[in-house]
Each structure stands twice: as C-alpha cells, then as structure tokens.
Protein backbone atom coordinates (compact mmCIF):
# COMPACT_ATOMS: atom_id res chain seq x y z
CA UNK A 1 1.66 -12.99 -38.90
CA UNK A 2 -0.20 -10.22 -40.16
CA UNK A 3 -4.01 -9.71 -41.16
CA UNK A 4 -4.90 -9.37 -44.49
CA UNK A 5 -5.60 -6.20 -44.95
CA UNK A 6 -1.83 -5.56 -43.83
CA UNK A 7 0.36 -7.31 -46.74
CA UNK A 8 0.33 -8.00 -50.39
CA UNK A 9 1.01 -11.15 -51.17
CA UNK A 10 2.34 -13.80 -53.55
CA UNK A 11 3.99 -17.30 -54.70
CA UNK A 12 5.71 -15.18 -57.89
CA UNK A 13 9.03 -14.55 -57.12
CA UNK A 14 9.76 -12.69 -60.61
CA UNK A 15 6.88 -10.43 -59.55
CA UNK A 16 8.52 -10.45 -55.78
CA UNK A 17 11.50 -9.07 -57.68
CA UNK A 18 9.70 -6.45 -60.06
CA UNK A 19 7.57 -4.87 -56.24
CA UNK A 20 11.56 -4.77 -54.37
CA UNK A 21 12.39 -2.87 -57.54
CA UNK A 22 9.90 -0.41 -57.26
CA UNK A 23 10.26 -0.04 -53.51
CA UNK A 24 7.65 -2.25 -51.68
CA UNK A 25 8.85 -3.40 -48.43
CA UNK A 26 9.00 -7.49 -48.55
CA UNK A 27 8.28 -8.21 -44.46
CA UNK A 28 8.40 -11.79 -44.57
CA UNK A 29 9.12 -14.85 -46.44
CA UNK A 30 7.27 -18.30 -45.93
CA UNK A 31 9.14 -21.37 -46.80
CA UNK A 32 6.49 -23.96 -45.43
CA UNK A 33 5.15 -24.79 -48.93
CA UNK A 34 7.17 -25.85 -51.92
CA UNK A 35 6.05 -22.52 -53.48
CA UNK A 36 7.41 -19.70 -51.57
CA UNK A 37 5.00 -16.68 -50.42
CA UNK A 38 6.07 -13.68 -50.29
CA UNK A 39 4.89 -10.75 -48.01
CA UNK A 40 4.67 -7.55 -49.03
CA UNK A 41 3.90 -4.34 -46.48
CA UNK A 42 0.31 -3.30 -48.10
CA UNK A 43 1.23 0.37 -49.48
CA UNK A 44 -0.53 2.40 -51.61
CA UNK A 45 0.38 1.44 -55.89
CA UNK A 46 1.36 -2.14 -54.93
CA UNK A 47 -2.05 -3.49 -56.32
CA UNK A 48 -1.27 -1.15 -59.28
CA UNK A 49 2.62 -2.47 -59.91
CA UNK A 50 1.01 -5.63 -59.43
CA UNK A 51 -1.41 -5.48 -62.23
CA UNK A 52 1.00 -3.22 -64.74
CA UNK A 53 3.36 -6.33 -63.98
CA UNK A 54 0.79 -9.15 -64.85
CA UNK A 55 -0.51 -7.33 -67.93
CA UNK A 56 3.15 -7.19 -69.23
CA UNK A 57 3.46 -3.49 -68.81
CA UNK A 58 6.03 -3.18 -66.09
CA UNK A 59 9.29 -1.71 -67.03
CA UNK A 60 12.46 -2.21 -65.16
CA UNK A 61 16.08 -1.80 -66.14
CA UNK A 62 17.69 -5.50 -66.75
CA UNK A 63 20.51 -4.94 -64.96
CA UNK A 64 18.68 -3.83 -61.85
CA UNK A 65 16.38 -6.88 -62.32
CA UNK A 66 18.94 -9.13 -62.64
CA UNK A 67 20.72 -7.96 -59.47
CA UNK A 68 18.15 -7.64 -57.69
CA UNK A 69 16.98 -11.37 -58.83
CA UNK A 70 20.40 -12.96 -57.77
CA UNK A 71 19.94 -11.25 -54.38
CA UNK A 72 16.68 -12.59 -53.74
CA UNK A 73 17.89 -15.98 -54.98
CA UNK A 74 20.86 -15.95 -52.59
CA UNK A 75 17.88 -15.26 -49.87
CA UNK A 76 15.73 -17.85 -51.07
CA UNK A 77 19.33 -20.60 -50.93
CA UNK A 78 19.81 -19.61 -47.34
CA UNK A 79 16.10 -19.75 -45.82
CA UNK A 80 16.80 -16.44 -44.59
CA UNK A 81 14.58 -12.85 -44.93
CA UNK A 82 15.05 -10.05 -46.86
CA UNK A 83 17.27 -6.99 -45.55
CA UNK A 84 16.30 -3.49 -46.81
C-alpha cells in the first residue's frame, strides 16, 4: 500500500462518490473491515472537496450523483476496484 502522505482516505462512501465526481483518482478499495476504505490519489483540492462536502456545501448534479453512486455500488457488490 501506499504511505500516508500519498492518499486521501475514507470509510464514507457518499463522500467516495462526491471526490469521483469531482475528479479524484480512487486507487484502491479495502474490503477487510465491515466499513469499506476508500483510497484516494492525494491531489491538490481533495482536502478542500473534502471539507466543502462535510460542511454541506458541496454541489453536484443528482443525476451525476446518482450514476455515479450505482456504479460504485455495483463495485462495492462485486469486491472489485474502481476503473477510470
């Protein structure tokens, strides 16, 4: 795996969702824990989309979200890793 100064991580998979909508390259999903993590490629404005999406300012179109969502949930089914 990577070090931590590397990826962006979390166990949210609605925020997961909100960072592949705005670009953020997921590298890696863990499935050894009943709450998934989720690695993100540490870029510059994740920390910032990260924060604008905890604070409840994040804006996304619902249709992409949703799509995106049922993607990621097809993912999540199958054990399997995210394809750009």
């Amino acid at each position: 795996m990577l070090n931590n100064s590397q990826y962006y991580r979390t166990t949210d998979t609605a925020l997961a969702t909100y960072l592949l909508i705005q670009e953020f390259k997921l590298l890696d999903i863990d499935y050894s824990d009943v709450r998934y993590e989720y690695f993100f490629k540490h870029t510059d404005g994740i920390i910032d989309h990260a924060q604008k999406y905890g604070t409840g300012n994040a804006l996304v179109d619902p249709s992409v979200y949703q799509r995106i969502n049922r993607q990621l949930a097809r993912v999540l089914k199958n054990k399997g890793q995210w394809l750009d």
